[in-house]
Protein backbone atom coordinates (compact mmCIF):
# COMPACT_ATOMS: atom_id res chain seq x y z
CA UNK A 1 -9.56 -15.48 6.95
CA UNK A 2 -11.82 -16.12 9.84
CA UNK A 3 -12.04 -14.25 13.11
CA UNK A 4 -14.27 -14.32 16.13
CA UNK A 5 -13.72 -11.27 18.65
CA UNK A 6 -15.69 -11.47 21.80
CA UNK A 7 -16.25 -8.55 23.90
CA UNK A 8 -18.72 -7.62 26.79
CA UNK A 9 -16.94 -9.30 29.91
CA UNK A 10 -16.30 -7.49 32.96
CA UNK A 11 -16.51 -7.29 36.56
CA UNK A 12 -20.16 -8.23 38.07
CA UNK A 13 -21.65 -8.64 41.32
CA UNK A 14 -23.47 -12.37 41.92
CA UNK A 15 -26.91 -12.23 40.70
CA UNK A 16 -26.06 -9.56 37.62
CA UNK A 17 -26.31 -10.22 34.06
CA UNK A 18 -23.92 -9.64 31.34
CA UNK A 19 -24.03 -10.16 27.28
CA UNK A 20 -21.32 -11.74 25.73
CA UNK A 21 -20.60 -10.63 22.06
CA UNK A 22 -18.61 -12.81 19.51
CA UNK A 23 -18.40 -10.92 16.39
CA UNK A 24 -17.40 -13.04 13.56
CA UNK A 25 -15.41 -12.29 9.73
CA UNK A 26 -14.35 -14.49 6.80
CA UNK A 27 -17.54 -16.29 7.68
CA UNK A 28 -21.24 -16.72 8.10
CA UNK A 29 -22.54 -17.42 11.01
CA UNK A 30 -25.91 -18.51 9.90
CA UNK A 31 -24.66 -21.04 8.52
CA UNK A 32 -22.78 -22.89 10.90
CA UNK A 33 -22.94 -24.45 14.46
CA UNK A 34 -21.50 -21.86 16.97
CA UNK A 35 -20.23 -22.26 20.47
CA UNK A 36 -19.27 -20.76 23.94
CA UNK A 37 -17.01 -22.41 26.48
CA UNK A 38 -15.66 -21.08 29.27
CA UNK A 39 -12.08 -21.76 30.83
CA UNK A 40 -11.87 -21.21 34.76
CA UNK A 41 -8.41 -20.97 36.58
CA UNK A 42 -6.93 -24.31 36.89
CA UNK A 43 -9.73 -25.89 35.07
CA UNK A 44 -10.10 -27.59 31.77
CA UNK A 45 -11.99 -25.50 28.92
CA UNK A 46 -15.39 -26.41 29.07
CA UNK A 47 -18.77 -26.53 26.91
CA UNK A 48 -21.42 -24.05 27.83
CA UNK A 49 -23.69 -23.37 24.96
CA UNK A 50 -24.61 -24.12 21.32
CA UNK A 51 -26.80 -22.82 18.51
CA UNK A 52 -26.52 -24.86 15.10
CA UNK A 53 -26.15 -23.38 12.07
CA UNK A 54 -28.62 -25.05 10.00
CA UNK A 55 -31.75 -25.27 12.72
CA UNK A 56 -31.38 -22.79 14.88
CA UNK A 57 -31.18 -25.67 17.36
CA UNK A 58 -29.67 -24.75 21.06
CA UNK A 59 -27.93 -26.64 23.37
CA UNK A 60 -27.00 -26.19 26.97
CA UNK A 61 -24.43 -27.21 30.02
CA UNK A 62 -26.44 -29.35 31.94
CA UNK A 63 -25.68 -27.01 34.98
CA UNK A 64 -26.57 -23.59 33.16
CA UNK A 65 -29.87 -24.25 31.85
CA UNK A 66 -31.88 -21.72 32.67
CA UNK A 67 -29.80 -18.56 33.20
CA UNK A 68 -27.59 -18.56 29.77
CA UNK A 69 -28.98 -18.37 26.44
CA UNK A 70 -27.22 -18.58 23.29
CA UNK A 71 -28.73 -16.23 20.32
CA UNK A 72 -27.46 -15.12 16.90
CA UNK A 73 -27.94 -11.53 14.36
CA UNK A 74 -27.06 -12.98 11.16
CA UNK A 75 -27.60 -9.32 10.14
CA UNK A 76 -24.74 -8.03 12.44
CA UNK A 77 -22.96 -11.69 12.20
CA UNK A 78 -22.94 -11.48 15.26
CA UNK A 79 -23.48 -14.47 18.47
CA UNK A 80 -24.76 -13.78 21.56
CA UNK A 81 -24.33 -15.60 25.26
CA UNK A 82 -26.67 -13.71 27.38
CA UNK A 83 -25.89 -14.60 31.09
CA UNK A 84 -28.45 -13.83 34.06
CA UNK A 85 -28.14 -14.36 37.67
CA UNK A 86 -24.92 -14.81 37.68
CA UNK A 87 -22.66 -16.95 40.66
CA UNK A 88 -18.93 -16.58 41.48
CA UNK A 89 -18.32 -20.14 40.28
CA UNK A 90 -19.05 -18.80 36.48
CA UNK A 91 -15.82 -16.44 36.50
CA UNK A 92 -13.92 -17.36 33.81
CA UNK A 93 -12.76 -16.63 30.50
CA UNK A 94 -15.05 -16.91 27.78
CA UNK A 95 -14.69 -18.26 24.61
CA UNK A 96 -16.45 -18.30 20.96
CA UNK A 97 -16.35 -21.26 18.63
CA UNK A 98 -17.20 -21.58 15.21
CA UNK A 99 -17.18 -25.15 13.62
CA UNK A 100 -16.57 -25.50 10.07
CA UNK A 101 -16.65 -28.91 8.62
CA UNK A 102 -13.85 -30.57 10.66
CA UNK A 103 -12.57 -27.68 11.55
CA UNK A 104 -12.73 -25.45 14.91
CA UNK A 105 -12.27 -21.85 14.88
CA UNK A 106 -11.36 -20.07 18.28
CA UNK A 107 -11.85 -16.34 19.51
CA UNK A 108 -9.08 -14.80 22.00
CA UNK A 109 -11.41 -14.78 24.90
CA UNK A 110 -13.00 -12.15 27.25
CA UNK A 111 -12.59 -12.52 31.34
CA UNK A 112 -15.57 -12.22 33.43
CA UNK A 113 -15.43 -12.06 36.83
CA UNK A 114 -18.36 -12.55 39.42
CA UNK A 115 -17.77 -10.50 42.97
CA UNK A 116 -19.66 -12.33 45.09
């Protein structure tokens, strides 16, 4: 059975950083393409990074190049969104996907909030 768990959000003043964690089971994460979005109030879900599984290839929001970066421990199986200088307009809830095949795997979440 697979499951992603994301953890590290929190409350953070404009211009801090934070480190997203998406811990994965019932899979390897080396060997797939994995994912954050991000889903702000009243907004559709939306793409914000990418690593693939076979390259190590990364891919980024247009409008977050820069200050996210996407990074993976297959030893801890383990994904990574590290976020710097961060604005109010990022608050959100963040998500982890995992894509297998044709198939999308989704964690639960975890809020962050910018004070700004």
């Amino acid at each position: 059975q697979v499951q992603l768990v994301e953890s590290g959000g929190g409350l953070v003043q404009a211009g801090g950083s934070l480190r997203l964690s998406c811990a994965a089971s019932g899979l390897d994460v080396s060997r797939y393409n994995m994912g954050w979005f991000r889903q702000a109030p009243g907004k559709e879900r939306e793409f914000v990074a990418r690593m693939t599984g076979s390259s190590d290839v990364t891919t980024y929001a247009d409008s977050l190049k820069g200050r996210f970066t996407i990074s993976r421990d297959n030893a801890k199986n383990t994904v990574y969104l590290q976020m710097n200088s961060l604005k109010s307009e990022d608050t959100a809830v963040y998500y982890c996907q995992c894509q297998v095949l044709k198939y999308y795997y989704w964690g639960q979440g975890t809020q962050v909030t910018v004070s700004s």
